[in-house]
N, C-alpha and C. Protein backbone atom coordinates (compact mmCIF):
# COMPACT_ATOMS: atom_id res chain seq x y z
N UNK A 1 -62.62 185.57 -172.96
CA UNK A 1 -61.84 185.23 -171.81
C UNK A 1 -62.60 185.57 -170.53
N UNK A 2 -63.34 186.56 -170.28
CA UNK A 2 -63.85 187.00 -169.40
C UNK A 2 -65.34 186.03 -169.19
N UNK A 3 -65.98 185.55 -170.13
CA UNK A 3 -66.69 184.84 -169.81
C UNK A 3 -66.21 183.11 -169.29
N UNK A 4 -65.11 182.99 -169.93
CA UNK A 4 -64.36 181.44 -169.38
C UNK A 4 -64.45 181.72 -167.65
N UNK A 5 -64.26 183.39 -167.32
CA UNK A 5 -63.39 183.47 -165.80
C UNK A 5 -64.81 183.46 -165.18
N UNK A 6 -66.05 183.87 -165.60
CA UNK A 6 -66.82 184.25 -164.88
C UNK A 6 -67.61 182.75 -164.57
N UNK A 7 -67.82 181.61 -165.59
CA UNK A 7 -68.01 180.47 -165.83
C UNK A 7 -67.08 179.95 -164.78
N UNK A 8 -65.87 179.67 -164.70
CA UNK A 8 -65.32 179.27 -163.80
C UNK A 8 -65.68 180.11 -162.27
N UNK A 9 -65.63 181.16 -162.12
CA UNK A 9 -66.00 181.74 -160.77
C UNK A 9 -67.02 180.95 -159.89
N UNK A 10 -68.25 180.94 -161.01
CA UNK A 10 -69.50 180.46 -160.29
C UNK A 10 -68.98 178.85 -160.26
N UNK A 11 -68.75 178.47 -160.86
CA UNK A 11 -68.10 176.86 -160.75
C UNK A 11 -67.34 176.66 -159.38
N UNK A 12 -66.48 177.83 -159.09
CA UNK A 12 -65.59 177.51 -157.74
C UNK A 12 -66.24 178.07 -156.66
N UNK A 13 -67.56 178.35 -156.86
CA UNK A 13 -68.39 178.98 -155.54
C UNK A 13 -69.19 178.20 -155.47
N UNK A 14 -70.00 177.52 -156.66
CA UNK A 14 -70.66 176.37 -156.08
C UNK A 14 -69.72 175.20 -155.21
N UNK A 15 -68.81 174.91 -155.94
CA UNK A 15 -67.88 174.38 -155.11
C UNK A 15 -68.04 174.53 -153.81
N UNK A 16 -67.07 176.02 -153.72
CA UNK A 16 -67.14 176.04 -152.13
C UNK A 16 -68.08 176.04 -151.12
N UNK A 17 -69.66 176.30 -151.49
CA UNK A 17 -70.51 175.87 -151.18
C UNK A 17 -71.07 174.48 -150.62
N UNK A 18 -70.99 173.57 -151.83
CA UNK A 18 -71.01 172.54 -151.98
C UNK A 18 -69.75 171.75 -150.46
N UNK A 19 -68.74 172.24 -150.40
CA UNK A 19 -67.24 171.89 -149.53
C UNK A 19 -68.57 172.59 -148.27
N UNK A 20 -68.50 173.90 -148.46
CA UNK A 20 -69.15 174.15 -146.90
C UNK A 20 -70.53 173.57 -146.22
N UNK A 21 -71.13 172.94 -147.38
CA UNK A 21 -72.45 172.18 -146.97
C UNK A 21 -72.12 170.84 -146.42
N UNK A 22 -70.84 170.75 -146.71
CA UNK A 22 -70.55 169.26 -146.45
C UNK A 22 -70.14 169.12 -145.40
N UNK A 23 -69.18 170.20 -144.76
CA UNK A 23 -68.67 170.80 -143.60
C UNK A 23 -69.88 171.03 -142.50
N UNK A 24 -70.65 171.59 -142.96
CA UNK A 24 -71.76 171.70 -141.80
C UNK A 24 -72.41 170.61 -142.06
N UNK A 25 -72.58 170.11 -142.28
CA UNK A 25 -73.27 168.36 -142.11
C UNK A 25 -72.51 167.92 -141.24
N UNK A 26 -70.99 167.61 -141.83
CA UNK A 26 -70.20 166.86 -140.61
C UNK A 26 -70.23 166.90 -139.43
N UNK A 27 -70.23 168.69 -139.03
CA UNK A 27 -70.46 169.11 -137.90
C UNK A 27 -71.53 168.79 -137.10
N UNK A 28 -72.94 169.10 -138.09
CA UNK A 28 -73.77 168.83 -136.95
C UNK A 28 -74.19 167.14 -136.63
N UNK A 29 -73.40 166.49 -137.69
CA UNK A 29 -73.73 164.62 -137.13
C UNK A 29 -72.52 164.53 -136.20
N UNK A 30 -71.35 165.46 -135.90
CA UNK A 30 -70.32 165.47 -134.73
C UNK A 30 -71.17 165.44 -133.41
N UNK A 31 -71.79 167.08 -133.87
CA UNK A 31 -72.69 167.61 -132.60
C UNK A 31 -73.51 166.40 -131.74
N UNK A 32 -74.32 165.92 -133.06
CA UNK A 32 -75.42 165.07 -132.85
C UNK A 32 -74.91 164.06 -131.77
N UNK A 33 -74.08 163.40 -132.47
CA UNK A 33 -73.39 161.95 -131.68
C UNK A 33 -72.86 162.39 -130.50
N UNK A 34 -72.32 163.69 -130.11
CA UNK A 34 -71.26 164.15 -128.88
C UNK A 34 -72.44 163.96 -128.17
N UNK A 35 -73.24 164.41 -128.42
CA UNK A 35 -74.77 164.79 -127.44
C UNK A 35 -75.24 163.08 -127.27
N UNK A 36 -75.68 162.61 -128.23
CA UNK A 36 -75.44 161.67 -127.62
C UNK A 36 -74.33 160.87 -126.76
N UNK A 37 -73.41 160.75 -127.02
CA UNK A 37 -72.26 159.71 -126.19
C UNK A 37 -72.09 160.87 -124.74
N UNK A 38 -72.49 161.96 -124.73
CA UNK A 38 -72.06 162.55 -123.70
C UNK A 38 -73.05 162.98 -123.09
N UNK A 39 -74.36 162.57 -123.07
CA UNK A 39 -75.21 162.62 -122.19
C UNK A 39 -76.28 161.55 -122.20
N UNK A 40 -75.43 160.66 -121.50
CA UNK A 40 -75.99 159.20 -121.92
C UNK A 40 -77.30 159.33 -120.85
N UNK A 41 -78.15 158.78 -121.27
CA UNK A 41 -79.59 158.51 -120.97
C UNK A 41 -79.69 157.24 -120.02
N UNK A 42 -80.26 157.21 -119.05
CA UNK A 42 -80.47 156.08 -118.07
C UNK A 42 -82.15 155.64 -117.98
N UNK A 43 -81.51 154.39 -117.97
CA UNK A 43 -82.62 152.68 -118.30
C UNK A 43 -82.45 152.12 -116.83
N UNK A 44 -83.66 152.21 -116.27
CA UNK A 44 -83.73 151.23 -115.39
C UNK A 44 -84.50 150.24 -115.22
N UNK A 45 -83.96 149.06 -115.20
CA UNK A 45 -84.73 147.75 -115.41
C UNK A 45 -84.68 146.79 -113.93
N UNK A 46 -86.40 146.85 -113.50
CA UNK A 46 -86.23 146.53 -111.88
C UNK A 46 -87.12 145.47 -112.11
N UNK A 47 -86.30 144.06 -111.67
CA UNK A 47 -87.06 143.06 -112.04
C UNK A 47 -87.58 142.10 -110.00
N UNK A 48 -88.03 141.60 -110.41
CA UNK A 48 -88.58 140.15 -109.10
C UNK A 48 -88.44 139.12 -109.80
N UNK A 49 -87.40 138.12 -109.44
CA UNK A 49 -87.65 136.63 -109.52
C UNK A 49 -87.50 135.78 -108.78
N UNK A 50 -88.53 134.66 -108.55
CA UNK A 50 -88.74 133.52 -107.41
C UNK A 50 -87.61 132.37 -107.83
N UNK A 51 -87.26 131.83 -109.58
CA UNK A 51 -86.97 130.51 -109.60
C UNK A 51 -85.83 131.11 -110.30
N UNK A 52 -85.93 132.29 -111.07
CA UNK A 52 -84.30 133.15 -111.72
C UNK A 52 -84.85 133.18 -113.20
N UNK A 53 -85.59 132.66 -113.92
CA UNK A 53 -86.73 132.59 -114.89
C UNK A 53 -86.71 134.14 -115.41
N UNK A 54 -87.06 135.02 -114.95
CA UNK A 54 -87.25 136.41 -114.95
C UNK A 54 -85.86 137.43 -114.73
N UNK A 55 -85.06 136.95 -114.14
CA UNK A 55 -83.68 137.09 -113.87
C UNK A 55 -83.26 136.84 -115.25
N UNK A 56 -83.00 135.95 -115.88
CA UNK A 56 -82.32 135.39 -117.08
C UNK A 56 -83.02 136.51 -118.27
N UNK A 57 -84.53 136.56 -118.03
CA UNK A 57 -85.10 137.62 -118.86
C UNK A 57 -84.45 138.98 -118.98
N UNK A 58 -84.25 139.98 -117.40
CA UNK A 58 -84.17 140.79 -117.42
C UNK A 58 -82.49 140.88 -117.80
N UNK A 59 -81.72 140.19 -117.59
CA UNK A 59 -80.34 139.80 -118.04
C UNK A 59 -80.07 140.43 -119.73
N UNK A 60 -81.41 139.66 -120.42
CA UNK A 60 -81.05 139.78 -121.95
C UNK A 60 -81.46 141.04 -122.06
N UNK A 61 -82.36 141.51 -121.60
CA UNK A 61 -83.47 143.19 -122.14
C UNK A 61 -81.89 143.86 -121.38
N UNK A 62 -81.20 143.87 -120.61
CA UNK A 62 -80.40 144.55 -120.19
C UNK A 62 -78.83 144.57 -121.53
N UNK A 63 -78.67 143.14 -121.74
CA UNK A 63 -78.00 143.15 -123.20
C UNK A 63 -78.56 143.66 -124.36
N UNK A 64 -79.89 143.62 -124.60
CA UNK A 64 -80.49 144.59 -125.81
C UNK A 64 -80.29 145.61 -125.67
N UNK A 65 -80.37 146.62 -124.39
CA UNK A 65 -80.49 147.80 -124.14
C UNK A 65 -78.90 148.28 -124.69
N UNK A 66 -78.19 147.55 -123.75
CA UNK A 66 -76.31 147.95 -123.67
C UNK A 66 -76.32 148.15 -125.43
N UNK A 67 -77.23 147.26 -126.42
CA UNK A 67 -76.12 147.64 -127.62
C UNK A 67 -76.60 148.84 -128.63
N UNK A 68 -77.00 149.36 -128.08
CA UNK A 68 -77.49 151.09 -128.34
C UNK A 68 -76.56 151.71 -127.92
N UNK A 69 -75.85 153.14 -128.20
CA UNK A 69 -74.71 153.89 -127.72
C UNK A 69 -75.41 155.29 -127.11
N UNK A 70 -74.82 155.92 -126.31
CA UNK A 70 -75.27 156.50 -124.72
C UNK A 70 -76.51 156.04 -124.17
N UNK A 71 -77.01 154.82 -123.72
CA UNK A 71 -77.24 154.57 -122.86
C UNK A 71 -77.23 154.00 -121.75
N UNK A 72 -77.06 154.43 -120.62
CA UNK A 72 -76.25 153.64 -119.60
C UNK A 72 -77.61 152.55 -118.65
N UNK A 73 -77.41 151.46 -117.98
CA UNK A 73 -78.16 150.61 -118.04
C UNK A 73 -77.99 150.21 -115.85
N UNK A 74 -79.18 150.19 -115.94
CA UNK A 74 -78.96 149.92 -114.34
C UNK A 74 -79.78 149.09 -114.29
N UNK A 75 -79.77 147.39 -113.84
CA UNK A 75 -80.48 146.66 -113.19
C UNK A 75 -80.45 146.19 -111.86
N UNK A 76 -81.82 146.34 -111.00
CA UNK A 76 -81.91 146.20 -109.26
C UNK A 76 -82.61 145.42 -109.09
N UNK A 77 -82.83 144.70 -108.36
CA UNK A 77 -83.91 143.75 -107.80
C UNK A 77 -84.84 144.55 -106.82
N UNK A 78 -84.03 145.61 -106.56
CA UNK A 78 -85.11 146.21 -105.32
C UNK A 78 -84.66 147.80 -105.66
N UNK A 79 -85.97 148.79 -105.66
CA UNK A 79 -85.65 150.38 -105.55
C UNK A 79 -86.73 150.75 -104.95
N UNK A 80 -86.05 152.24 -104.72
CA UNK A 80 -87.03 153.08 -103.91
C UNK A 80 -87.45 154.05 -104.84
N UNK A 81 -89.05 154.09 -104.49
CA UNK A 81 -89.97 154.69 -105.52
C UNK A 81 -89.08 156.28 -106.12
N UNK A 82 -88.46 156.64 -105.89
CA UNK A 82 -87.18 158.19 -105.81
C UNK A 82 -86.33 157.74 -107.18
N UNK A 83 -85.77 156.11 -107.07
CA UNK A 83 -85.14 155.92 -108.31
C UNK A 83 -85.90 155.82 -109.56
N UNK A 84 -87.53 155.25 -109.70
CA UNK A 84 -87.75 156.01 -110.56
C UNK A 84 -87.71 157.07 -111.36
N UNK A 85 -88.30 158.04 -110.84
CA UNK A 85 -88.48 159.60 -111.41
C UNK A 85 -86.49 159.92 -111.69
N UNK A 86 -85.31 159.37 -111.38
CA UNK A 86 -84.34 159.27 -111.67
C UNK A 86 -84.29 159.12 -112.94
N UNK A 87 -84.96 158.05 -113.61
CA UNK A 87 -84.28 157.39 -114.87
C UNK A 87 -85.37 158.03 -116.57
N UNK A 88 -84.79 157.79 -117.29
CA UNK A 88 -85.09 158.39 -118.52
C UNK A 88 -86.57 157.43 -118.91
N UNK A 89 -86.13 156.45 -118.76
CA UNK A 89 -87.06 154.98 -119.38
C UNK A 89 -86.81 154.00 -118.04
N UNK A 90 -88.38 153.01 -117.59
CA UNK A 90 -87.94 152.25 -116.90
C UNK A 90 -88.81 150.82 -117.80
N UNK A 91 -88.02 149.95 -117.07
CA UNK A 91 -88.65 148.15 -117.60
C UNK A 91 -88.59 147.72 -116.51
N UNK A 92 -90.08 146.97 -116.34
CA UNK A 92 -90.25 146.56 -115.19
C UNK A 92 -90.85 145.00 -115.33
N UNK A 93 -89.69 144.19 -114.46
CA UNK A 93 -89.94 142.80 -114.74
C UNK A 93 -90.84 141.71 -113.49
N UNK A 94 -91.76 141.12 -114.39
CA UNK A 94 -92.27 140.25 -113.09
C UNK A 94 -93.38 139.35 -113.41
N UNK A 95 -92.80 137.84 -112.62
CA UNK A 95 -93.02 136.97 -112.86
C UNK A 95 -94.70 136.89 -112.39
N UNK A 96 -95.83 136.37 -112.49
CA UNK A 96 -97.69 136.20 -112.56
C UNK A 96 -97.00 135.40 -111.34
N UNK A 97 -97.52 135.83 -109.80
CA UNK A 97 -97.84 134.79 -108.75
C UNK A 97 -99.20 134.90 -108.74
N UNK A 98 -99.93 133.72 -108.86
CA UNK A 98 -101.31 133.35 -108.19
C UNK A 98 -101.94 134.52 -109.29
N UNK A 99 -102.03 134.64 -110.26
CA UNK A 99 -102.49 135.06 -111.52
C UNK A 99 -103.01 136.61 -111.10
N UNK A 100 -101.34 137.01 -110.58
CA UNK A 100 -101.44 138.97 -110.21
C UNK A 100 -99.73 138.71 -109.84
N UNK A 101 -99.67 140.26 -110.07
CA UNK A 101 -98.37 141.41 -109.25
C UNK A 101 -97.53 140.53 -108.36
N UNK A 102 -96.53 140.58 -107.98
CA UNK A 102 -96.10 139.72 -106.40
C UNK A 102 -95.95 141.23 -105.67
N UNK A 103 -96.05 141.31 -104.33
CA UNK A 103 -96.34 142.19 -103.37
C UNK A 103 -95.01 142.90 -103.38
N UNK A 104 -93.93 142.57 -103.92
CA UNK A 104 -92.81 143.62 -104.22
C UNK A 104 -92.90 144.32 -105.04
N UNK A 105 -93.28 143.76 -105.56
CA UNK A 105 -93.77 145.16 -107.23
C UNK A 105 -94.96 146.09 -106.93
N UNK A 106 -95.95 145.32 -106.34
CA UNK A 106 -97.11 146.48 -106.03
C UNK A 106 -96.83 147.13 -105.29
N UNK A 107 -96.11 147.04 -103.71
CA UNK A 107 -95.37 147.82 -103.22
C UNK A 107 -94.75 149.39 -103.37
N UNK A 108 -93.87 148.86 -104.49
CA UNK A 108 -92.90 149.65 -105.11
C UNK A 108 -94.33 150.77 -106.13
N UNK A 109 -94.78 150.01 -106.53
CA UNK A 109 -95.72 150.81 -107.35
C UNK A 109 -96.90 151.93 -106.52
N UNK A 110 -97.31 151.26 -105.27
CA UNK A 110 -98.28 152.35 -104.66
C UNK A 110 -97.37 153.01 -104.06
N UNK A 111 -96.27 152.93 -103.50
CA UNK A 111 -95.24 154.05 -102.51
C UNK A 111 -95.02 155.20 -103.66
N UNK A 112 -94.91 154.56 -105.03
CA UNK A 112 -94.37 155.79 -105.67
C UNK A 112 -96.13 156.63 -106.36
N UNK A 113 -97.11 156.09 -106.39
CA UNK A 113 -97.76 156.89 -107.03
C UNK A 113 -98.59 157.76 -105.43
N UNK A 114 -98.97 156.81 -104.16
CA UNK A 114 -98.71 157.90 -103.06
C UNK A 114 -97.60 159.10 -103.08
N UNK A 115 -95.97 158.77 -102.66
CA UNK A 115 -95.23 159.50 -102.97
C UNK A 115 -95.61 160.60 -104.12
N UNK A 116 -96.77 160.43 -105.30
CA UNK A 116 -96.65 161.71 -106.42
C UNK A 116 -95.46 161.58 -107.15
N UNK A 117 -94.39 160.24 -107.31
CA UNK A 117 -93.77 160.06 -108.51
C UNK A 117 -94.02 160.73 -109.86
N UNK A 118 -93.22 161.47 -110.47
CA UNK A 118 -94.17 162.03 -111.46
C UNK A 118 -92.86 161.16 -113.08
N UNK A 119 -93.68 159.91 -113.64
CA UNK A 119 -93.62 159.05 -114.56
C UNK A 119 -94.02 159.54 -115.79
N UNK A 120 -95.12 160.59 -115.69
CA UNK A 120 -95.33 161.13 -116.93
C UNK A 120 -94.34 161.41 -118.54
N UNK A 121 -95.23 160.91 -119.75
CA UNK A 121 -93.80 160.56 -121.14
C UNK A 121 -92.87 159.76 -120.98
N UNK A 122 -92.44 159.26 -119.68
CA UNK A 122 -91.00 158.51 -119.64
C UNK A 122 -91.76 157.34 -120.10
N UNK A 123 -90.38 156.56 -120.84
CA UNK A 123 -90.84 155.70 -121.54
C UNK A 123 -90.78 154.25 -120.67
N UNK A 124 -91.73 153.20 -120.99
CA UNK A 124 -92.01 152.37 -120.22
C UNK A 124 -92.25 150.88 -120.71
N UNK A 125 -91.77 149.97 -120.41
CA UNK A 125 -92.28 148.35 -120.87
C UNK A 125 -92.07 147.78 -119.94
N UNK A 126 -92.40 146.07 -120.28
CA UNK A 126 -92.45 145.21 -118.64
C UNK A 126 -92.21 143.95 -119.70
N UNK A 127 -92.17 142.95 -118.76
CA UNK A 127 -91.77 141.23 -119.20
C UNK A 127 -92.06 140.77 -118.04
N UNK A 128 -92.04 139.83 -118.30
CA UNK A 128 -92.03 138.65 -117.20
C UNK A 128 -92.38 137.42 -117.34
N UNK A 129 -91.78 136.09 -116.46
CA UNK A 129 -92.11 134.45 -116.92
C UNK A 129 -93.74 134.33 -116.20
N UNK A 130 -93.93 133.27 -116.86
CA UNK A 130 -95.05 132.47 -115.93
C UNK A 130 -94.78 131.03 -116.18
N UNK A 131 -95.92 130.94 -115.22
CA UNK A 131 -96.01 128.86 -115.05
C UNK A 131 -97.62 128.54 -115.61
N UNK A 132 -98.11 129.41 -114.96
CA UNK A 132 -100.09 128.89 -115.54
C UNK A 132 -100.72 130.05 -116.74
N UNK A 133 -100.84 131.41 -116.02
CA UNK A 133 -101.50 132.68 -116.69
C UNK A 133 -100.90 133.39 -117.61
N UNK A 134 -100.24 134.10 -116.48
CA UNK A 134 -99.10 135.07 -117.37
C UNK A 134 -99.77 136.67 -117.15
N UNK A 135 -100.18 137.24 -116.20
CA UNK A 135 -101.32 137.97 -116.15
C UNK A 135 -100.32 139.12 -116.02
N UNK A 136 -99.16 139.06 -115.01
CA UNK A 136 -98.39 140.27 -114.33
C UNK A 136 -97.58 141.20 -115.28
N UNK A 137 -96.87 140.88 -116.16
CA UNK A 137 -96.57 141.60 -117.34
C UNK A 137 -97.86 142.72 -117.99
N UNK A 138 -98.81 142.10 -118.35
CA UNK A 138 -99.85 143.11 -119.06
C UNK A 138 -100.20 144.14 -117.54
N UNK A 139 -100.51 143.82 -117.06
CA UNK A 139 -100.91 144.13 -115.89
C UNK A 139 -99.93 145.24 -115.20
N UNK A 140 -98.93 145.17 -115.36
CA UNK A 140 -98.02 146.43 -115.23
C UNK A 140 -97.97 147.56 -116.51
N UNK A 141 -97.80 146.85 -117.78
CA UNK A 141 -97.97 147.78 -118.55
C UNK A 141 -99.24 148.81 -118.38
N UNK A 142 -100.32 147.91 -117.99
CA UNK A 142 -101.41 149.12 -118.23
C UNK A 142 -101.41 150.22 -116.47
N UNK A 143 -100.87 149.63 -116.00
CA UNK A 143 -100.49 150.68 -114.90
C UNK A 143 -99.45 151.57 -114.99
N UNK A 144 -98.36 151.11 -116.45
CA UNK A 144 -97.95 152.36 -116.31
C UNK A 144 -98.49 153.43 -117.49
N UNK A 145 -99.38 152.71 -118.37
CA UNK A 145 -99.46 153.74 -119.02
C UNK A 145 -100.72 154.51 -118.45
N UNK A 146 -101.44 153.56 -117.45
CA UNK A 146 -103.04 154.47 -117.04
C UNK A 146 -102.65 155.29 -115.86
N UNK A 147 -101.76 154.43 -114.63
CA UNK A 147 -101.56 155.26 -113.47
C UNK A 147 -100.67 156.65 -113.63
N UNK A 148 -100.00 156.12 -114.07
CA UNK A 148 -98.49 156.52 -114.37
C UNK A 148 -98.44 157.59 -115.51
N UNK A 149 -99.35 157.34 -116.45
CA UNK A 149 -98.84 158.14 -117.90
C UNK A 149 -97.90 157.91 -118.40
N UNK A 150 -97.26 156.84 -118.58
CA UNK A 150 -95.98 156.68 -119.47
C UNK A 150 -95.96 156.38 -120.40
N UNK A 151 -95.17 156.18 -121.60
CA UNK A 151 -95.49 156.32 -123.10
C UNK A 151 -94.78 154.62 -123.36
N UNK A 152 -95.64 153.69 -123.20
CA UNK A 152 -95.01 152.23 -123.10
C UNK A 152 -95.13 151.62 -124.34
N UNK A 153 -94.19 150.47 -124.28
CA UNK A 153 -93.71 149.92 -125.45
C UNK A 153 -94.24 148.33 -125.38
N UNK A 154 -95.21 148.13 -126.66
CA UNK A 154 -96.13 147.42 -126.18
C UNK A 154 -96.11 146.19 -127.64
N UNK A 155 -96.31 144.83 -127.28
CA UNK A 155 -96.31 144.48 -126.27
C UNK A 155 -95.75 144.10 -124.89
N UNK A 156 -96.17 143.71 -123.83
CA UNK A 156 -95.20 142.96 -122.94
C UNK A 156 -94.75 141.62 -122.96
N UNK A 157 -93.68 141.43 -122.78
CA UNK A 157 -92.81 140.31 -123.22
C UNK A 157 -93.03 139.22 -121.93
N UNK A 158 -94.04 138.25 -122.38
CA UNK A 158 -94.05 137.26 -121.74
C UNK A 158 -93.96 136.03 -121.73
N UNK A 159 -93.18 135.31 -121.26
CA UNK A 159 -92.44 134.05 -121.60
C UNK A 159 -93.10 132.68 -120.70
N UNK A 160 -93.53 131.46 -121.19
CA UNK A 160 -93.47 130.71 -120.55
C UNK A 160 -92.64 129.37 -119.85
N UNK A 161 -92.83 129.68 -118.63
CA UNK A 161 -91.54 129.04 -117.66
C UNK A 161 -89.95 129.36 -118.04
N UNK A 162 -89.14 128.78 -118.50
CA UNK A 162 -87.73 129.02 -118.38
C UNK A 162 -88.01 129.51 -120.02
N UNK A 163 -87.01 130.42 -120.10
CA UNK A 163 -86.40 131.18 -121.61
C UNK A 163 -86.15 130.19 -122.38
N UNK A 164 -86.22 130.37 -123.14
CA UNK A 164 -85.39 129.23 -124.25
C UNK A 164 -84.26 130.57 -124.86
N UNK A 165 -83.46 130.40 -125.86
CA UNK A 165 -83.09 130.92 -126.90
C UNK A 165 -84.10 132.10 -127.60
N UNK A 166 -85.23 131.66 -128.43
CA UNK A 166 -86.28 132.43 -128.90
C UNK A 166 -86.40 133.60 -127.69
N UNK A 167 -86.69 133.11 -126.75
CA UNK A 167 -87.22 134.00 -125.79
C UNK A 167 -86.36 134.68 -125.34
N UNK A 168 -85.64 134.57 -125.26
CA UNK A 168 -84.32 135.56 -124.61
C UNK A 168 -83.94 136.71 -125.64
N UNK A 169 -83.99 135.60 -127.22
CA UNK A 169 -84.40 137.26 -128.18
C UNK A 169 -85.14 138.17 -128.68
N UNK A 170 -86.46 137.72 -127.97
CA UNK A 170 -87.49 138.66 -127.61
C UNK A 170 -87.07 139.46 -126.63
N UNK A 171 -86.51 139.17 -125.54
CA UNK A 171 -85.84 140.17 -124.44
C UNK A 171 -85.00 140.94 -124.76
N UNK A 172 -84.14 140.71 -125.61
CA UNK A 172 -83.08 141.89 -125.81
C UNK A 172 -83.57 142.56 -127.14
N UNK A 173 -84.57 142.31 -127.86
CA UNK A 173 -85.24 143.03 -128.68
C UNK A 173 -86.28 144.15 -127.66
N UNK A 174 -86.72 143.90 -126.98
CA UNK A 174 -87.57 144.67 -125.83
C UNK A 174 -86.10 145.64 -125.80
N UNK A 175 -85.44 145.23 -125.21
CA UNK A 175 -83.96 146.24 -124.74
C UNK A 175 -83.84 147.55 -125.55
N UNK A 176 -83.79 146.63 -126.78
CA UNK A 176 -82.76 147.17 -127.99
C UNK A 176 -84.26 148.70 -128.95
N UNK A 177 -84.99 147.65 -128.68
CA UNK A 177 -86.59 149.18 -129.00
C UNK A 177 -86.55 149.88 -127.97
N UNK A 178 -86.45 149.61 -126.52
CA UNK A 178 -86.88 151.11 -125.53
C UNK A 178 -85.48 151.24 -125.82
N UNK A 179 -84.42 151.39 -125.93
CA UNK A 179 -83.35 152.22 -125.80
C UNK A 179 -83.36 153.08 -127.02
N UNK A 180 -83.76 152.21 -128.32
CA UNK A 180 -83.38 152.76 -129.63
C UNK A 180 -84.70 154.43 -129.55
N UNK A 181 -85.88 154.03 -128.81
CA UNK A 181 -86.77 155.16 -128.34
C UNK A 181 -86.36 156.12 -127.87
N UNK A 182 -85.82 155.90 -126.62
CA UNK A 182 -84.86 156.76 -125.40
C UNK A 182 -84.22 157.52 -126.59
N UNK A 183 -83.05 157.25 -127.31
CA UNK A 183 -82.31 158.07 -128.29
C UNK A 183 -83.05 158.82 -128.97
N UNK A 184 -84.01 158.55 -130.06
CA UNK A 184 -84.85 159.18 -130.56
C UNK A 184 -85.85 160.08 -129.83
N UNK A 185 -86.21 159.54 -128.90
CA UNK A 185 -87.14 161.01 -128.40
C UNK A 185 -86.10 161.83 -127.80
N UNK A 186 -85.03 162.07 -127.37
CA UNK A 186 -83.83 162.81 -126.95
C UNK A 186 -83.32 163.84 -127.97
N UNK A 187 -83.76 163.46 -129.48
CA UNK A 187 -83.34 164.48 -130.33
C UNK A 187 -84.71 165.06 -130.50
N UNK A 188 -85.53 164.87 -130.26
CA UNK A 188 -86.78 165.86 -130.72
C UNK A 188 -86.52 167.44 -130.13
């Protein structure tokens, strides 16, 4: 009899073990997710467009981004080099004029690395349409990962002339990887 009780003992302690391992799991994928949904991470996606081409782009990378959970999503046409160093991850959109930068983006880009913006690890990608080259997309990426130091998501998404369908789900795939990043480097 005493061995039935002792057989059963360890049986109802693995048990409860087993119940309390399960319990602290729950907990810490509670933890996990609270932390996420409650300290949602900010994406800023600062695009230039001449014909709306790049507009329609940054539209979808802004719907890729949204369907990730805590991250909150800000798109501007225009910021000051300050809202950078603000945001967790930035995407930076822009259309190849005359096979380079358009002078709003470079702008924005020397005020903040004068200013001493400090971009460093934040995570980083770019897009943008063209009509002939397509030069301004790559061309930002490697400024942010050479000027800047940012940890970019590569390649850059470049589309020729108006989006189609295809292309627009290349854009919200761009979205949907820097956000799904943003989350993941947040738990390290």
């Amino acid at each position: 009899m005493i061995d039935k009780f002792s057989e059963s003992s360890e049986f109802g302690f693995d048990v409860c073990c087993a119940i309390r391992n399960s319990y602290l799991s729950l907990v810490m994928l509670h933890y996990l997710g609270c932390r996420i949904l409650t300290k949602n991470l900010k994406l800023l996606i600062v695009y230039y467009s001449q014909t709306g081409n790049t507009e329609k782009m940054a539209r979808a990378v802004e719907e890729g981004a949204k369907s990730v959970v805590g991250i909150e999503v800000e798109v501007k046409y225009f910021v000051k080099p300050e809202e950078l160093a603000e945001a967790d991850a930035i995407i930076l959109g822009m259309p190849t004029y005359y096979h380079d930068i358009g002078v709003d983006m470079k702008n924005l880009l020397e005020k903040a690395s004068k200013e001493e913006i400090d971009l460093k690890g934040k995570i980083g990608a770019t897009f943008g349409s063209f009509g002939w080259s397509g030069e301004a997309p790559n061309m930002l990426l490697e400024i942010l990962k050479n000027r800047f130091q940012m940890d970019v998501v590569e390649p850059a998404v470049r589309i020729k002339y108006n989006p189609d369908a295809k292309a627009l789900d290349e854009c919200r795939n761009l979205g949907k990887t820097v956000a799904e990043k943003m989350v993941k480097n947040s738990l390290k």
